[in-house]
N, C-alpha and C. Protein backbone atom coordinates (compact mmCIF):
# COMPACT_ATOMS: atom_id res chain seq x y z
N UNK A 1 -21.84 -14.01 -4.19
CA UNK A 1 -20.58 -13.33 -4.30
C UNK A 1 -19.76 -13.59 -3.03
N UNK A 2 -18.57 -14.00 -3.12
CA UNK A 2 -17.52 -14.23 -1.82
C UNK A 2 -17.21 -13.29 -1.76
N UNK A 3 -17.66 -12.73 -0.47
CA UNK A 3 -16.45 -11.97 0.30
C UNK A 3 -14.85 -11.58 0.78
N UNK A 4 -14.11 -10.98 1.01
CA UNK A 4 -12.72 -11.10 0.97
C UNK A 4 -12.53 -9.95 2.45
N UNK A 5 -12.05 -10.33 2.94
CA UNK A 5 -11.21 -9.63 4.26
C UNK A 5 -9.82 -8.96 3.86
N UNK A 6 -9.15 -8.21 4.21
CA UNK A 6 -7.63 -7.24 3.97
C UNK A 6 -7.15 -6.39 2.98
N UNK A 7 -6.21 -6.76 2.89
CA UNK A 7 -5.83 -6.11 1.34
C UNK A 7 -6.07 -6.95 0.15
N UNK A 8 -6.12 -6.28 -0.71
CA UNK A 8 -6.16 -6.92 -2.33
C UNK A 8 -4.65 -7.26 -2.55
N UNK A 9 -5.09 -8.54 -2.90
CA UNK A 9 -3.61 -9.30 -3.61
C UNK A 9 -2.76 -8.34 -4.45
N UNK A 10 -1.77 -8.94 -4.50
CA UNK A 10 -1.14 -7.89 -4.28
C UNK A 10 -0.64 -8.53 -6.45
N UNK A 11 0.22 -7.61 -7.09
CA UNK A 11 0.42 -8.08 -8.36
C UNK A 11 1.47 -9.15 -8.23
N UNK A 12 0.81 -10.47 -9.50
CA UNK A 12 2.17 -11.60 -9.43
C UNK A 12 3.44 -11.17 -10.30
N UNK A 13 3.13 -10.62 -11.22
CA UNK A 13 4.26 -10.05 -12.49
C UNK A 13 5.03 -8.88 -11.10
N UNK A 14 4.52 -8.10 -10.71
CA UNK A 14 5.16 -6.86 -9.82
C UNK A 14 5.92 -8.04 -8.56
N UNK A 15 5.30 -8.75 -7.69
CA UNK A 15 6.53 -9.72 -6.54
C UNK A 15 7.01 -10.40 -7.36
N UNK A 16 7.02 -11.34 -8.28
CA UNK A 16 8.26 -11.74 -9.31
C UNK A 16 9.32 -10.99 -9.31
N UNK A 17 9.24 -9.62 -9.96
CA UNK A 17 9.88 -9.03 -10.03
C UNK A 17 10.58 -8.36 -8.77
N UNK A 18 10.15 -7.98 -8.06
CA UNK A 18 10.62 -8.32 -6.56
C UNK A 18 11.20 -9.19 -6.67
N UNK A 19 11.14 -10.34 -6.19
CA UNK A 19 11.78 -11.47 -5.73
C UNK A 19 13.50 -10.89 -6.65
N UNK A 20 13.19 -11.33 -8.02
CA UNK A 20 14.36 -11.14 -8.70
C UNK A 20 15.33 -9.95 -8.35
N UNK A 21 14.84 -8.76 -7.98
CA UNK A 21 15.72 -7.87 -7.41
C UNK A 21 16.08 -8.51 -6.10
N UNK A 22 16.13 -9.32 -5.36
CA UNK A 22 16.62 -9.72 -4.30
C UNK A 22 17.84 -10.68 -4.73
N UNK A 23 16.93 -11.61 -5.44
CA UNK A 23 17.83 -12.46 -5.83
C UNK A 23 19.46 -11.75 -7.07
N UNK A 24 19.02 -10.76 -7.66
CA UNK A 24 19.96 -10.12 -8.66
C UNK A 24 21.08 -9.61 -7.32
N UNK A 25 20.30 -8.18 -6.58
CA UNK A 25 21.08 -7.51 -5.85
C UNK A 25 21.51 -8.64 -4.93
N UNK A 26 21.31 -9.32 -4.41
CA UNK A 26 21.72 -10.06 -2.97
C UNK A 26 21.51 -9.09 -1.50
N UNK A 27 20.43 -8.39 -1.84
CA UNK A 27 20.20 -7.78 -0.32
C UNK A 27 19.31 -8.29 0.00
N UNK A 28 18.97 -7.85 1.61
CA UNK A 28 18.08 -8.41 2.64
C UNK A 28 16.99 -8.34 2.18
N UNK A 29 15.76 -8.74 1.95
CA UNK A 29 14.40 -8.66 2.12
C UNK A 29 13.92 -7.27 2.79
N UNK A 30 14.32 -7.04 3.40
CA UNK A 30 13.36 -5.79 4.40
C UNK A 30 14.55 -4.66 3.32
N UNK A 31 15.51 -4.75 2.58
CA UNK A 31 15.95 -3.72 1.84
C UNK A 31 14.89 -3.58 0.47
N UNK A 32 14.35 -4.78 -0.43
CA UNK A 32 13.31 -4.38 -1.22
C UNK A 32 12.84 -2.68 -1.55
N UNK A 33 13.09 -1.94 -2.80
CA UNK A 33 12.61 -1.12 -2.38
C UNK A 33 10.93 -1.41 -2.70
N UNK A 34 10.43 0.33 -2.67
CA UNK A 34 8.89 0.47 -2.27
C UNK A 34 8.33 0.13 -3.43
N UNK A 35 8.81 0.17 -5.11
CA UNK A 35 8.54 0.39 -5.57
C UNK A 35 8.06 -1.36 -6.30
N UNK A 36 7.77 -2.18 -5.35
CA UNK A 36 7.66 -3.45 -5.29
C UNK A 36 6.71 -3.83 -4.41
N UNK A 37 5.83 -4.64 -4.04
CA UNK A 37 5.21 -5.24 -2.94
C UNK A 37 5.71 -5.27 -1.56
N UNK A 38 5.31 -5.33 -0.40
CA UNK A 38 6.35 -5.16 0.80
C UNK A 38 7.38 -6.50 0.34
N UNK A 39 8.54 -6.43 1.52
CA UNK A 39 9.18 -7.70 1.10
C UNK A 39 8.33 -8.93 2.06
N UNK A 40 7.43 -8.54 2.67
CA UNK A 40 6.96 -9.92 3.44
C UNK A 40 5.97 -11.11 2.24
N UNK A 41 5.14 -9.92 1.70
CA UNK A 41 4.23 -10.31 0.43
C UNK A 41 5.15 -11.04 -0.58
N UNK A 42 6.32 -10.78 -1.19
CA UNK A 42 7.03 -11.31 -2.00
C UNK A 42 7.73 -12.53 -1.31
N UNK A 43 8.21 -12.25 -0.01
CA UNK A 43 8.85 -13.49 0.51
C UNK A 43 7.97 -14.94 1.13
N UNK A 44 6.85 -14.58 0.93
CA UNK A 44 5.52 -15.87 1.38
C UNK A 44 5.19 -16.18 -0.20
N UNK A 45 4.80 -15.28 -0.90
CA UNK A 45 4.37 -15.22 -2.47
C UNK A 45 5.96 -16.58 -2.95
N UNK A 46 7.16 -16.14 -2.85
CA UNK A 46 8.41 -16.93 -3.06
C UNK A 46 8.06 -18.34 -2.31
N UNK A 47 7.80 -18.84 -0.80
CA UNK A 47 7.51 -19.95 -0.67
C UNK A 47 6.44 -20.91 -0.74
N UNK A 48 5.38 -19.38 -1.07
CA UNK A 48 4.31 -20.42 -2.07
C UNK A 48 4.39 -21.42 -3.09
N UNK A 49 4.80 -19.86 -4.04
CA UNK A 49 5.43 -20.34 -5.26
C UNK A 49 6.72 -21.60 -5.40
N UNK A 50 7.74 -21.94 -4.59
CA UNK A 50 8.09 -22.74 -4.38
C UNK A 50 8.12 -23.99 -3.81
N UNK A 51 6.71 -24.44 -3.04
CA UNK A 51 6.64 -25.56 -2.75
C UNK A 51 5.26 -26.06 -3.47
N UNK A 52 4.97 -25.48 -4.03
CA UNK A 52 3.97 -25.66 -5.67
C UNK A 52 4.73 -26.17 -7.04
N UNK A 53 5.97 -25.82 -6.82
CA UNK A 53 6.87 -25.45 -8.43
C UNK A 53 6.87 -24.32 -8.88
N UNK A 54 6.09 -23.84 -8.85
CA UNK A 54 5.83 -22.55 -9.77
C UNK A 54 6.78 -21.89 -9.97
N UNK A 55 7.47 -21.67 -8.73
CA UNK A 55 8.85 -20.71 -8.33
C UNK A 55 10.05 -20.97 -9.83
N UNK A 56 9.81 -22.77 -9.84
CA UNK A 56 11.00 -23.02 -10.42
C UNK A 56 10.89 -23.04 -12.19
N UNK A 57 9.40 -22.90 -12.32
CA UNK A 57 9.17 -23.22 -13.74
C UNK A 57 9.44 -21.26 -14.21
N UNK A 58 8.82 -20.96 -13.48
CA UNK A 58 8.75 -19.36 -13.99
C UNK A 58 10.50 -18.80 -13.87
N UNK A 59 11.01 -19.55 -13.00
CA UNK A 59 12.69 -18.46 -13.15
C UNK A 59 13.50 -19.28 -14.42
N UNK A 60 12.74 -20.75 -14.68
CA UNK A 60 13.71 -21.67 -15.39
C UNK A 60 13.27 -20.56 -17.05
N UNK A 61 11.93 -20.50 -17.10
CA UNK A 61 11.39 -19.91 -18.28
C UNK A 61 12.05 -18.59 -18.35
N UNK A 62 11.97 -17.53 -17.39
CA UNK A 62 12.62 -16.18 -17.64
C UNK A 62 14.44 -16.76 -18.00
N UNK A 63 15.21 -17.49 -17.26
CA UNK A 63 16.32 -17.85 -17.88
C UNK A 63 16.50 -18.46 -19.22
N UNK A 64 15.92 -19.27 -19.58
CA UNK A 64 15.85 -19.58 -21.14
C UNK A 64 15.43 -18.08 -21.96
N UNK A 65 14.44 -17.35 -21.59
CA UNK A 65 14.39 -16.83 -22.37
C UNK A 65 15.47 -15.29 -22.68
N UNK A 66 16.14 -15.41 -21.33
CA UNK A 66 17.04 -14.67 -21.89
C UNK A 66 16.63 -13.01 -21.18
N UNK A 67 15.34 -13.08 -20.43
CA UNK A 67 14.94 -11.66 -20.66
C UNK A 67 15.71 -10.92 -19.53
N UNK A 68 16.23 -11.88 -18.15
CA UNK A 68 16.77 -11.04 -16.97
C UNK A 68 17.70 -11.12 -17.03
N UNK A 69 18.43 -13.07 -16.77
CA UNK A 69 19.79 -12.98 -16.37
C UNK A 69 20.46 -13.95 -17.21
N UNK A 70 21.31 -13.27 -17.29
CA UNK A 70 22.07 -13.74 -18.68
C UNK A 70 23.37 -14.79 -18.15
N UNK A 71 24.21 -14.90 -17.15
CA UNK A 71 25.33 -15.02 -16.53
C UNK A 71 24.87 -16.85 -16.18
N UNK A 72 25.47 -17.80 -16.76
CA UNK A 72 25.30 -18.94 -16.67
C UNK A 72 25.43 -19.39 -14.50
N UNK A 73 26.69 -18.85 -14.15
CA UNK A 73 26.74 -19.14 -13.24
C UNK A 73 25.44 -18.52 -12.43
N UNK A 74 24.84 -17.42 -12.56
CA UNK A 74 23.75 -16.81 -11.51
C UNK A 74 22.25 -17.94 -12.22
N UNK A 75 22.65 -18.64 -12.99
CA UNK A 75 21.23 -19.12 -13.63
C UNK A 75 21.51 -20.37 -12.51
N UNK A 76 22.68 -21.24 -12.04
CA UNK A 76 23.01 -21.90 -11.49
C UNK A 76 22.47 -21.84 -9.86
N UNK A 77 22.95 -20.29 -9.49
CA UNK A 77 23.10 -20.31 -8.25
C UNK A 77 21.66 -19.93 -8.28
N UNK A 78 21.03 -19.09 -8.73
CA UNK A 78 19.04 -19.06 -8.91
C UNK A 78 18.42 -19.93 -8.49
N UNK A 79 18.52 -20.72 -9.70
CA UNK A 79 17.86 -22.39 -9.57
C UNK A 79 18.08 -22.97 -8.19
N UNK A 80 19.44 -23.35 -7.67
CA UNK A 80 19.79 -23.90 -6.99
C UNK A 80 19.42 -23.50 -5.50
N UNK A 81 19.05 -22.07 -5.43
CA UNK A 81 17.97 -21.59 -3.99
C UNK A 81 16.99 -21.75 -4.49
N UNK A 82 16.59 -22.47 -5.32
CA UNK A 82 14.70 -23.17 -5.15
C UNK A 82 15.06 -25.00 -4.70
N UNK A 83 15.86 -25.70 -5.58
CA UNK A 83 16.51 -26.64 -5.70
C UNK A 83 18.17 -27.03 -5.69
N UNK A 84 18.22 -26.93 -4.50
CA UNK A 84 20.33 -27.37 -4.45
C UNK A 84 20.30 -28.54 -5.17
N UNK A 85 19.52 -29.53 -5.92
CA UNK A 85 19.99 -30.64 -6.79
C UNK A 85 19.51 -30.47 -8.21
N UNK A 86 19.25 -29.16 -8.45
CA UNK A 86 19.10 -28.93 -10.14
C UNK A 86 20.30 -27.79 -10.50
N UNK A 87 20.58 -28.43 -11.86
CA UNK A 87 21.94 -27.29 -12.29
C UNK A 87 20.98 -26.88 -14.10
N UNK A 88 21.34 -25.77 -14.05
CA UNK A 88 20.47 -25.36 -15.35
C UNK A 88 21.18 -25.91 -16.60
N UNK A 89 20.55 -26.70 -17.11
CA UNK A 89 20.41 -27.58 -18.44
C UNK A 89 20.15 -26.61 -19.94
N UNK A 90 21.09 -25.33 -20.41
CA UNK A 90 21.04 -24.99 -21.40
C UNK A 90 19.98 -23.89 -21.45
């Protein structure tokens, strides 16, 4: 059995969702409220997830599907803080 040192990971569905309240509201990171992961956990969890892809497949999928953000231009400007050379394709 492996051992583990600190805290328990923290939830991926719960800092997603984080992240997206940052990215929706446009406030600071350290504004995050509590009711989310700290914002440090979500903001390392975000450049994980982004220099993996992951970042970009999971916001491209929640935008297609319609479930957060609806506003063509914020699907634009989203994308485009993972990738400034992708524009959302429908």
């Amino acid at each position: 059995m492996r051992m583990t040192r600190g805290r328990p990971s923290a939830n991926d569905h719960k800092v997603f969702e984080g992240i997206l309240w940052i990215l929706r509201s446009g406030a600071r990171w350290q504004d995050l409220p509590e009711e989310f992961p700290s914002p440090v956990t979500c903001w390392r969890r975000l450049w994980d997830w982004r220099t993996t892809g992951l970042a970009h497949r999971l916001l491209h999928d929640r935008l297609t599907e319609g479930l957060a953000i609806a506003s063509k231009d914020l699907c634009v400007s989203v994308l485009s803080y993972f990738d400034p050379f992708d524009v959302c394709s429908g």
